[in-house]
Protein backbone atom coordinates (compact mmCIF):
# COMPACT_ATOMS: atom_id res chain seq x y z
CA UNK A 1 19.65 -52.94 19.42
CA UNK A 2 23.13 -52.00 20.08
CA UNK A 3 24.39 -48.26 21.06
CA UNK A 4 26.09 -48.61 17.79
CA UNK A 5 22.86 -48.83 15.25
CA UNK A 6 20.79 -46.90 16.89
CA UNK A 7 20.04 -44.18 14.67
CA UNK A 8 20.92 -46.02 11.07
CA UNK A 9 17.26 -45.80 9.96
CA UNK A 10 16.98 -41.88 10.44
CA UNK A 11 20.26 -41.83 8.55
CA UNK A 12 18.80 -43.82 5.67
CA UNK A 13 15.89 -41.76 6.21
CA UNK A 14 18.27 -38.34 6.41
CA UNK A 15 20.58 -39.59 3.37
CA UNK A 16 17.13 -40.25 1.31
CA UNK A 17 16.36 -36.38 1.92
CA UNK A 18 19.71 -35.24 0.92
CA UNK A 19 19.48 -36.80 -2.29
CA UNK A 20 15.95 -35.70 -2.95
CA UNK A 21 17.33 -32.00 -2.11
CA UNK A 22 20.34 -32.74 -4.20
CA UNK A 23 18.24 -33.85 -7.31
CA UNK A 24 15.87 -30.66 -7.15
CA UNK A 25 18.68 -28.28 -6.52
CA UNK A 26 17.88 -27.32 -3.51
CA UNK A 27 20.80 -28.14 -1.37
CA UNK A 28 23.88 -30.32 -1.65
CA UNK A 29 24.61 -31.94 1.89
CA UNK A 30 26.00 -35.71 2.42
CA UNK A 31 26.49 -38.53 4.90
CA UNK A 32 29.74 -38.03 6.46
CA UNK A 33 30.94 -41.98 6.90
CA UNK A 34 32.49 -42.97 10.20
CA UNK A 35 35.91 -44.58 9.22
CA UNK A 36 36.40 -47.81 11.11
CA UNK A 37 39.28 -50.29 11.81
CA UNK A 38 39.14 -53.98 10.90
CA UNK A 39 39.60 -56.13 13.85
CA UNK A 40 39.49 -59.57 12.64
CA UNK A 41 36.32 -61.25 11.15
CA UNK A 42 34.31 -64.41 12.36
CA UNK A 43 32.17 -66.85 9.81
CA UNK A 44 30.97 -64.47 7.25
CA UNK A 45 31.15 -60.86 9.60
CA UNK A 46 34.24 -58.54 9.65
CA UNK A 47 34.58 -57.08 12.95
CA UNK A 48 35.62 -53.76 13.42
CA UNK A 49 35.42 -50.45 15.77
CA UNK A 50 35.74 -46.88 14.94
CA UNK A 51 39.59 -46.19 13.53
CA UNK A 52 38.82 -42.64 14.90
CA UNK A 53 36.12 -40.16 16.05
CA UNK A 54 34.05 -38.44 13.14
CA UNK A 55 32.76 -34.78 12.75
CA UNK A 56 29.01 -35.06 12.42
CA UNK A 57 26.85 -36.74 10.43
CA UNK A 58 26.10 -34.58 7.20
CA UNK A 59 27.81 -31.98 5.98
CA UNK A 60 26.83 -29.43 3.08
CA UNK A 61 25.96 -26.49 1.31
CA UNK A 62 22.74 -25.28 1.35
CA UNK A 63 21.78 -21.89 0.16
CA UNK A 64 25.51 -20.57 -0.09
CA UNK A 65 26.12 -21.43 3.31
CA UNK A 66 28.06 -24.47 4.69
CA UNK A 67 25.36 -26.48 6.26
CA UNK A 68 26.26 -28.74 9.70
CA UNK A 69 23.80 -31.44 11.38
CA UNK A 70 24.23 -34.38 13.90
CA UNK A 71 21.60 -36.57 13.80
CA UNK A 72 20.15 -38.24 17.17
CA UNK A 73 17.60 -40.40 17.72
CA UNK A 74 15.63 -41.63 20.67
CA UNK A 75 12.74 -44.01 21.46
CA UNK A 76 11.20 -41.55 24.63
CA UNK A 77 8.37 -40.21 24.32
CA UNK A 78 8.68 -37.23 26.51
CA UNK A 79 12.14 -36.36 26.34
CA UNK A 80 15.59 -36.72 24.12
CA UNK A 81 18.53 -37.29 26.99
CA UNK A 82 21.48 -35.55 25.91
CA UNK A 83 24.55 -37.39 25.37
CA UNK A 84 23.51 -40.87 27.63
CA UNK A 85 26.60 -42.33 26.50
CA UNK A 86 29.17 -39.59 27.08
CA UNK A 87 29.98 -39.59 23.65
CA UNK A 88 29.63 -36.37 21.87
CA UNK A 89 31.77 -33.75 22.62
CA UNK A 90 33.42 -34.36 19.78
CA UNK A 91 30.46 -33.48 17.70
CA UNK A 92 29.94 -30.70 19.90
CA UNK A 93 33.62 -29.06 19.58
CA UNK A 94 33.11 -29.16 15.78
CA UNK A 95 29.80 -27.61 16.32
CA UNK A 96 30.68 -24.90 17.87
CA UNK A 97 33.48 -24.54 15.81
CA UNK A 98 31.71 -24.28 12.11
CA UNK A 99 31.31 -21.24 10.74
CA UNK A 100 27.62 -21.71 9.18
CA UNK A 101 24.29 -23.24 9.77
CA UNK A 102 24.29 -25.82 12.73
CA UNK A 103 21.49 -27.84 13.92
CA UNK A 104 20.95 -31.08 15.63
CA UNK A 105 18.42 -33.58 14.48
CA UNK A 106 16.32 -35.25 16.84
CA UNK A 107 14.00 -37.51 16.34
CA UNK A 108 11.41 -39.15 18.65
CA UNK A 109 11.26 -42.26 16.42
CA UNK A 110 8.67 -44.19 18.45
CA UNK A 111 5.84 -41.29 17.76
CA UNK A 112 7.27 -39.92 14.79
CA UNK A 113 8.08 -36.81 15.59
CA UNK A 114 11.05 -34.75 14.62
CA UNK A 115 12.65 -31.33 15.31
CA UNK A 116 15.72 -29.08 13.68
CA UNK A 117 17.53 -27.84 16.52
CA UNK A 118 19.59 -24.79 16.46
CA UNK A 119 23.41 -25.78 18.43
CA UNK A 120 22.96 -22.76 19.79
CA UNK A 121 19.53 -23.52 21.30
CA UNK A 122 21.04 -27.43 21.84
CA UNK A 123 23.59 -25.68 24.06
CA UNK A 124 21.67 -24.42 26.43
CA UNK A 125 20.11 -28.10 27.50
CA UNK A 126 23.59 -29.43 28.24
CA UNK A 127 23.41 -28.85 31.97
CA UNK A 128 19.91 -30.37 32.17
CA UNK A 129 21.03 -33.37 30.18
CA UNK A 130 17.28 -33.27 28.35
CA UNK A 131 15.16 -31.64 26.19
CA UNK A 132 11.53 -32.48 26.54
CA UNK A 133 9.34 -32.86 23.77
CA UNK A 134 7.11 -30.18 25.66
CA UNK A 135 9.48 -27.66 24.92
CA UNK A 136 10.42 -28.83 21.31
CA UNK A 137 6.57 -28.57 20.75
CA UNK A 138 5.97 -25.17 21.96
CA UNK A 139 9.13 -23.34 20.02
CA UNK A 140 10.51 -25.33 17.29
CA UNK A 141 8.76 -26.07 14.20
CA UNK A 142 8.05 -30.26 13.48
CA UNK A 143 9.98 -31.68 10.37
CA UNK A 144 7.59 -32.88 8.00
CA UNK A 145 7.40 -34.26 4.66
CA UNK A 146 7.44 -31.43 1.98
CA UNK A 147 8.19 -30.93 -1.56
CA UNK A 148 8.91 -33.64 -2.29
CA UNK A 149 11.40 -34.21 0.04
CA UNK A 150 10.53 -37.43 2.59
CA UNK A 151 11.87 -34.97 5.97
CA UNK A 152 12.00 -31.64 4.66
CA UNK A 153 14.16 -30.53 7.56
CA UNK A 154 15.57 -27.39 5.59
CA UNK A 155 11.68 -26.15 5.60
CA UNK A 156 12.48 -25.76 9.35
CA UNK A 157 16.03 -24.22 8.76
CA UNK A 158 14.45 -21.83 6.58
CA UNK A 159 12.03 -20.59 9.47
CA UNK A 160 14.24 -20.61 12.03
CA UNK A 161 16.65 -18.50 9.93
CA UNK A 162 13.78 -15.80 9.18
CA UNK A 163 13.03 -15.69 13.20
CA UNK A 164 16.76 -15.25 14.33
């Protein structure tokens, strides 16, 4: 699987949530698209790259606050390696930049396992370059399916907003 695709399926998964949050009222956040460039095409298949880097990957409203969230996704069990590719300090300049609720997603898609975590918590794993499910299991709360909702990661927001 290229670097490229690695995450679409939590994004389909992700985009399915918003909607379901969307159509009971609960929050209005959407997939932000990357824009990309047409390169040339081959057969049937357009080719084309990123025209330019993007902000993050949803972007919303969600209880009268904006609402920011980049979401990653690993196959490691025991750990999710920050930035391997050297590719998002974009995400994290507009991060730290947004003046509302900010979370990475991360999700250990092999064991099915996810966690909402705060950028301000993200942060302070930059230098070690991981954050190991250990830790992720002993202080953040697991996303789960809940009303309704197939990843009810604002049931996590909401608790991490009551403890901070």
């Amino acid at each position: 699987m290229s670097k490229a695709n690695l995450g679409m399926e939590l994004e389909e998964l992700l985009t399915i949530a918003c909607q379901q949050y969307s159509n009971k009222k609960i929050a209005n956040i959407d997939k932000i698209p990357t824009p990309y460039k047409i390169i040339g095409s081959a057969k049937k298949c357009l080719l084309a790259i990123p025209e330019k880097k993007s902000t993050v990957d949803y972007i919303g409203e969600y209880q009268g606050l904006p609402f920011a969230m980049e979401a990653k996704k690993t196959n490691n069990k025991t750990f999710y390696p920050i930035d391997p590719w050297k590719r998002e300090q974009h995400q994290r300049e507009f991060l730290q930049n947004w003046n509302g609720l900010k979370y990475y997603y991360i999700s250990f898609w092999n064991i099915q396992e996810d966690y909402l975590v705060p950028f301000d918590v993200y942060k302070e794993f930059l230098t070690n370059k991981k954050i190991s499910i250990k830790w992720l299991r002993n202080n953040l709360p697991k996303v789960v399916p809940g009303r309704g909702i197939v990843a009810d990661f604002l049931a996590c927001s909401d608790l991490l907003q009551k403890v901070s």
